[in-house]
C-alpha atoms as a PDB file:
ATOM      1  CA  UNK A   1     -39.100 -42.623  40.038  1.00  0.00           C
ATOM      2  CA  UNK A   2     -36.916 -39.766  41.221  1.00  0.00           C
ATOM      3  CA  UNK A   3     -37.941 -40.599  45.444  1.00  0.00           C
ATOM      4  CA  UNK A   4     -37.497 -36.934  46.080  1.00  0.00           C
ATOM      5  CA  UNK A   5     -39.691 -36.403  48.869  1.00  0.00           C
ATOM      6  CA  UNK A   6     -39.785 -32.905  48.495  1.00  0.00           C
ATOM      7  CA  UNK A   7     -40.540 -30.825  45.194  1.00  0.00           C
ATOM      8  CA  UNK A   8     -41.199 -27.323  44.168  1.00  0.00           C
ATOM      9  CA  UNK A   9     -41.940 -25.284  40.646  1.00  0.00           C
ATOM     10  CA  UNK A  10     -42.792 -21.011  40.415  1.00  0.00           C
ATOM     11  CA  UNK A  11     -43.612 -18.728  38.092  1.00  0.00           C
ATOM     12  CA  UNK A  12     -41.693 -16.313  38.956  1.00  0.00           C
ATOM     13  CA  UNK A  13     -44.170 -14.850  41.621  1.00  0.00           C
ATOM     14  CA  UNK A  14     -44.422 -17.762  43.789  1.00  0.00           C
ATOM     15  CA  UNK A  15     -43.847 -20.984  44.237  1.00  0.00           C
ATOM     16  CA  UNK A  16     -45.529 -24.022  44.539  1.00  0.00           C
ATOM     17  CA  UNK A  17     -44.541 -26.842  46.915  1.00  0.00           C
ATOM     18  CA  UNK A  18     -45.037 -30.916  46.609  1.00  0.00           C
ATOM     19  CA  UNK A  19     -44.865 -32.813  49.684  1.00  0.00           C
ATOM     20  CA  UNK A  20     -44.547 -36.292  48.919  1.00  0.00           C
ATOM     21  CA  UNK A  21     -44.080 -37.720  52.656  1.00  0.00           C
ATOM     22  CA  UNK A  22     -47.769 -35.837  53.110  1.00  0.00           C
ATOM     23  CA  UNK A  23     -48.985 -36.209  49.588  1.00  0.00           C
ATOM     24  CA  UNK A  24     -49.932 -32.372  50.202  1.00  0.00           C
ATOM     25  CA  UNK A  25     -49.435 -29.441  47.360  1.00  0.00           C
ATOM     26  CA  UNK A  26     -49.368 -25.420  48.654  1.00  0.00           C
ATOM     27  CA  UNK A  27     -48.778 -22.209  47.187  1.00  0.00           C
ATOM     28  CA  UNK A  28     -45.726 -20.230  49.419  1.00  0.00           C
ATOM     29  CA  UNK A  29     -44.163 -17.017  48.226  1.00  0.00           C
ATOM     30  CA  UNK A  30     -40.821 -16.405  47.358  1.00  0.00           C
ATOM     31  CA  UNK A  31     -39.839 -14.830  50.635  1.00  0.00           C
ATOM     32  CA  UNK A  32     -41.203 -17.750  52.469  1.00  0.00           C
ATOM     33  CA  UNK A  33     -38.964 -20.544  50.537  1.00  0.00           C
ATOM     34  CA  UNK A  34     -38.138 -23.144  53.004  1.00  0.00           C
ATOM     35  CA  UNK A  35     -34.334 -23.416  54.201  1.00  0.00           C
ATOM     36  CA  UNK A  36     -32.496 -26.666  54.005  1.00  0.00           C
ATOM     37  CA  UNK A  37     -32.799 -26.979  57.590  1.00  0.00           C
ATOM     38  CA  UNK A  38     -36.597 -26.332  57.828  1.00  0.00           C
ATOM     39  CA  UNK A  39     -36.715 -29.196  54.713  1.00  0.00           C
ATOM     40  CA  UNK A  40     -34.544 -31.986  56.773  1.00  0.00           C
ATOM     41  CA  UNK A  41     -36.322 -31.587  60.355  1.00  0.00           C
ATOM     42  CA  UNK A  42     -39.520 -31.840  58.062  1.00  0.00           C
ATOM     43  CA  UNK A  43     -37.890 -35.145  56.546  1.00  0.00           C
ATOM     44  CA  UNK A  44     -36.891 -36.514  60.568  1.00  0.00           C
ATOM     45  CA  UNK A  45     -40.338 -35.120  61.492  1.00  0.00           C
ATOM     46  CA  UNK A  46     -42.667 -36.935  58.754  1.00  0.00           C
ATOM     47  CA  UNK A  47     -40.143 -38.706  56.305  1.00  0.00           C
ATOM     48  CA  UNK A  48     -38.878 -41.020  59.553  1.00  0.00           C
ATOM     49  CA  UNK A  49     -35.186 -40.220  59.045  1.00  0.00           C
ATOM     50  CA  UNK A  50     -32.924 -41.567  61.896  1.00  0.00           C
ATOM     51  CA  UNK A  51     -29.790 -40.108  63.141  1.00  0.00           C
ATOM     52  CA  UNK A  52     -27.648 -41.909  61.332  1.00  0.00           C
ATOM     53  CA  UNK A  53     -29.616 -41.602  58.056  1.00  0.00           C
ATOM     54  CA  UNK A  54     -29.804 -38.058  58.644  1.00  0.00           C
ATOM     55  CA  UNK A  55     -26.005 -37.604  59.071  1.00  0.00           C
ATOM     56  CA  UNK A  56     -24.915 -39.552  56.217  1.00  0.00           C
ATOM     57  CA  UNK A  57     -26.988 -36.675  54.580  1.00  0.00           C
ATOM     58  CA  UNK A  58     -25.494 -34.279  55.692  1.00  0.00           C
ATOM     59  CA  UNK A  59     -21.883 -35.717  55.469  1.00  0.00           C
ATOM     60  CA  UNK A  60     -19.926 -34.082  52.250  1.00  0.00           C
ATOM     61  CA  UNK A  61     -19.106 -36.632  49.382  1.00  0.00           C
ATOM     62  CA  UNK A  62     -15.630 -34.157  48.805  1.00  0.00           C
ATOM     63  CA  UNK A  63     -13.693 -34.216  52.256  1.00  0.00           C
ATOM     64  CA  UNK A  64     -10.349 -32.659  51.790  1.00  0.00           C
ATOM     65  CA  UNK A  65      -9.743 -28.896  52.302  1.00  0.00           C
ATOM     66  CA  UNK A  66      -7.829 -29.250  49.035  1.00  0.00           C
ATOM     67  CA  UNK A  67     -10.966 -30.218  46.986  1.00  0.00           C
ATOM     68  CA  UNK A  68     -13.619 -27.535  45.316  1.00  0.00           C
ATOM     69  CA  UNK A  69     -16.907 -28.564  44.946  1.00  0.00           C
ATOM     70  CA  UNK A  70     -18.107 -30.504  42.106  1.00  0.00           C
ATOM     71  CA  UNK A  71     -18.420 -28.419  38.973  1.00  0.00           C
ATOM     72  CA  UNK A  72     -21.853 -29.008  38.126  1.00  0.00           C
ATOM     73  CA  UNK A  73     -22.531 -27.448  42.150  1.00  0.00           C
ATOM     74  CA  UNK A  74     -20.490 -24.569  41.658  1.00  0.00           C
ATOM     75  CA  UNK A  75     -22.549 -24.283  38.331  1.00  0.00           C
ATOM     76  CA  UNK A  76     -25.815 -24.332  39.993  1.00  0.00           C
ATOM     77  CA  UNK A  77     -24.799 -21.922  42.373  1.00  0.00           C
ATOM     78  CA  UNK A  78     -24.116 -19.674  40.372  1.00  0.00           C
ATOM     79  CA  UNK A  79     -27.197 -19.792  38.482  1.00  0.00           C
ATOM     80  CA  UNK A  80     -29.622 -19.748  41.510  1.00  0.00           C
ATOM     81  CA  UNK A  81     -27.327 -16.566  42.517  1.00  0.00           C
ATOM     82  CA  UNK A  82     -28.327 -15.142  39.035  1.00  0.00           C
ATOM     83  CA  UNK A  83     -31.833 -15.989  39.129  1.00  0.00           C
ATOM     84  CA  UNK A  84     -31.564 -14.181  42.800  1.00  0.00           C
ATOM     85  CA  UNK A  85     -30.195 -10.873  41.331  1.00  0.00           C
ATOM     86  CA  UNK A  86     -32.904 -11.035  38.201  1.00  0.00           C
ATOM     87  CA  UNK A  87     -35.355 -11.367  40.415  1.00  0.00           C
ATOM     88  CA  UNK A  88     -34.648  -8.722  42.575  1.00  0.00           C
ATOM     89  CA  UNK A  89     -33.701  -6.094  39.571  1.00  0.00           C
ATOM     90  CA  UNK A  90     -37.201  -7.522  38.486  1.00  0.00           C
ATOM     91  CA  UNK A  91     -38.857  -5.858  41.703  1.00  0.00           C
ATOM     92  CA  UNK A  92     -37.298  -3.046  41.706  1.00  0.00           C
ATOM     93  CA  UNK A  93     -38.051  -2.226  38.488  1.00  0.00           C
ATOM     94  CA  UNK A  94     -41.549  -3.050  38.514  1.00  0.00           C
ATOM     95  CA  UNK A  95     -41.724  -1.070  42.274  1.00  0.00           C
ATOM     96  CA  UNK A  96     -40.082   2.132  39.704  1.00  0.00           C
ATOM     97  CA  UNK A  97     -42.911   1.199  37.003  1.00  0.00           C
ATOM     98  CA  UNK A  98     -45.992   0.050  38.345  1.00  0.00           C
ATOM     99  CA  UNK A  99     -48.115  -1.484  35.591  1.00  0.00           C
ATOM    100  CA  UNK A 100     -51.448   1.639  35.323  1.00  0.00           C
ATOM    101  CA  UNK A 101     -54.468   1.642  33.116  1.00  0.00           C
ATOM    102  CA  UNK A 102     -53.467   3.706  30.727  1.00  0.00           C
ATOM    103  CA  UNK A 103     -50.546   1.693  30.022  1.00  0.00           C
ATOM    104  CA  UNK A 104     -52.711  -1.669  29.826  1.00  0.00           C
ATOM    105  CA  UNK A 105     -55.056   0.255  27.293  1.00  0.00           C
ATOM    106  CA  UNK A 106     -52.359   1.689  25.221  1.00  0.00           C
ATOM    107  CA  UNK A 107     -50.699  -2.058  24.871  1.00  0.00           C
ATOM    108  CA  UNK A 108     -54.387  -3.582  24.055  1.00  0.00           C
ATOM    109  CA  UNK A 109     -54.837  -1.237  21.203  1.00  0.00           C
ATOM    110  CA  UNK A 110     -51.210  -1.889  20.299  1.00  0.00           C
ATOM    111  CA  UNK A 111     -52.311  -5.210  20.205  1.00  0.00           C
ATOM    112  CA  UNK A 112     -55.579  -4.826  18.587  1.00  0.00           C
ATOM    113  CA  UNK A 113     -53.676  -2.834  15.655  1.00  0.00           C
ATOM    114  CA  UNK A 114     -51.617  -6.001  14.670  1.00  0.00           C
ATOM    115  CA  UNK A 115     -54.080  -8.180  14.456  1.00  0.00           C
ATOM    116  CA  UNK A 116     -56.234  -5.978  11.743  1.00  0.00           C
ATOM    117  CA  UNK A 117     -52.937  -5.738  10.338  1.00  0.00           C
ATOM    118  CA  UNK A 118     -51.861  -9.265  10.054  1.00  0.00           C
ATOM    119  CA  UNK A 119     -55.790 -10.123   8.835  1.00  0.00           C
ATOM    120  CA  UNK A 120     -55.519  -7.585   6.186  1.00  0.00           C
ATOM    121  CA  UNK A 121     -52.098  -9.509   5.100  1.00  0.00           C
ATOM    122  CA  UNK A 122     -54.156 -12.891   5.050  1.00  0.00           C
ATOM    123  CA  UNK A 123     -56.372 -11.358   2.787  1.00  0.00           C
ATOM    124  CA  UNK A 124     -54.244  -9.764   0.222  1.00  0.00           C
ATOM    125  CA  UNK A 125     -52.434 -13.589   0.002  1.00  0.00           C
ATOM    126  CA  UNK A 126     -53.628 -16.132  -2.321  1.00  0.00           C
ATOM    127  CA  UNK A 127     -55.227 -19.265  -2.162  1.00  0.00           C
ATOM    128  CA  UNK A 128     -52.742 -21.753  -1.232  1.00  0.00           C
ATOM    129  CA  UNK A 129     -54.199 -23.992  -3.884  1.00  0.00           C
ATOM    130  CA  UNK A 130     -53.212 -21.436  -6.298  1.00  0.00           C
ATOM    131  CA  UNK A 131     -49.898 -20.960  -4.754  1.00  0.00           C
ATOM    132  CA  UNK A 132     -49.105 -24.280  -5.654  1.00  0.00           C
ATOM    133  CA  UNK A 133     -50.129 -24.684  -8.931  1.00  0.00           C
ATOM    134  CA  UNK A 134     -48.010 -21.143  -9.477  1.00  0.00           C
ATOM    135  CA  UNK A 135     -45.173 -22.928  -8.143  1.00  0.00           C
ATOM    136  CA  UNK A 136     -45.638 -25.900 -10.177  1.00  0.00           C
ATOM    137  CA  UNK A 137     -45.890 -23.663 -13.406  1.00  0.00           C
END
């Protein structure tokens, strides 16, 4: 559909990594995220790419030192810098905060709490037969 030969997805701890040359699927971490230039000898090594493939590639579409790059690159840029810095802030704060068990408990009874709360609510509510036939009226 796409012919990507390589593709990855994460939730937020770690990534995981489709290899559609090797029809292989891994887990990697975030630290170990594989650099463009690991991807393309990967892509001469299994994918087949010749030389002249390979540096039509790696050729720029915008030539001119006069030219910025395409918006919608500078806009993705900037977003993977973003998710970068979140994700950083992220470990830091949870390396500040570590998650304990009295924390867990406190947010399960939390938990617990609103949901005898909310059934309580259900029960107090009507019917919503009669709730109809009140609106009706």
């Amino acid at each position: 559909m796409l012919d990507v030969k390589f593709a990855y997805s994460s939730n937020g701890e770690s990534f995981v990594e489709f290899d559609f040359l090797t029809g292989q699927e891994k887990n990697i971490s975030m630290e170990k995220f594989p650099a463009p230039e690991e991807l393309m000898e990967r892509l001469v090594r299994e994918g087949g790419l010749t030389a002249a493939e390979r540096q039509v590639m790696e050729q720029p579409f915008y030539i001119s030192q006069n030219t910025y790059a395409p918006r919608y690159e500078r806009l993705a840029n900037g977003i993977i810098e973003q998710a970068v810095k979140d994700y950083r802030r992220a470990r830091k704060y949870l390396k500040k905060h570590p998650r304990t068990e009295e924390l867990e408990a406190a947010v399960a009874a939390q938990l617990a709490e609103k949901k005898k709360r909310r059934k309580e609510r259900v029960k107090l509510n009507l019917p919503r037969e009669r709730e109809k036939r009140s609106k009706e009226e």
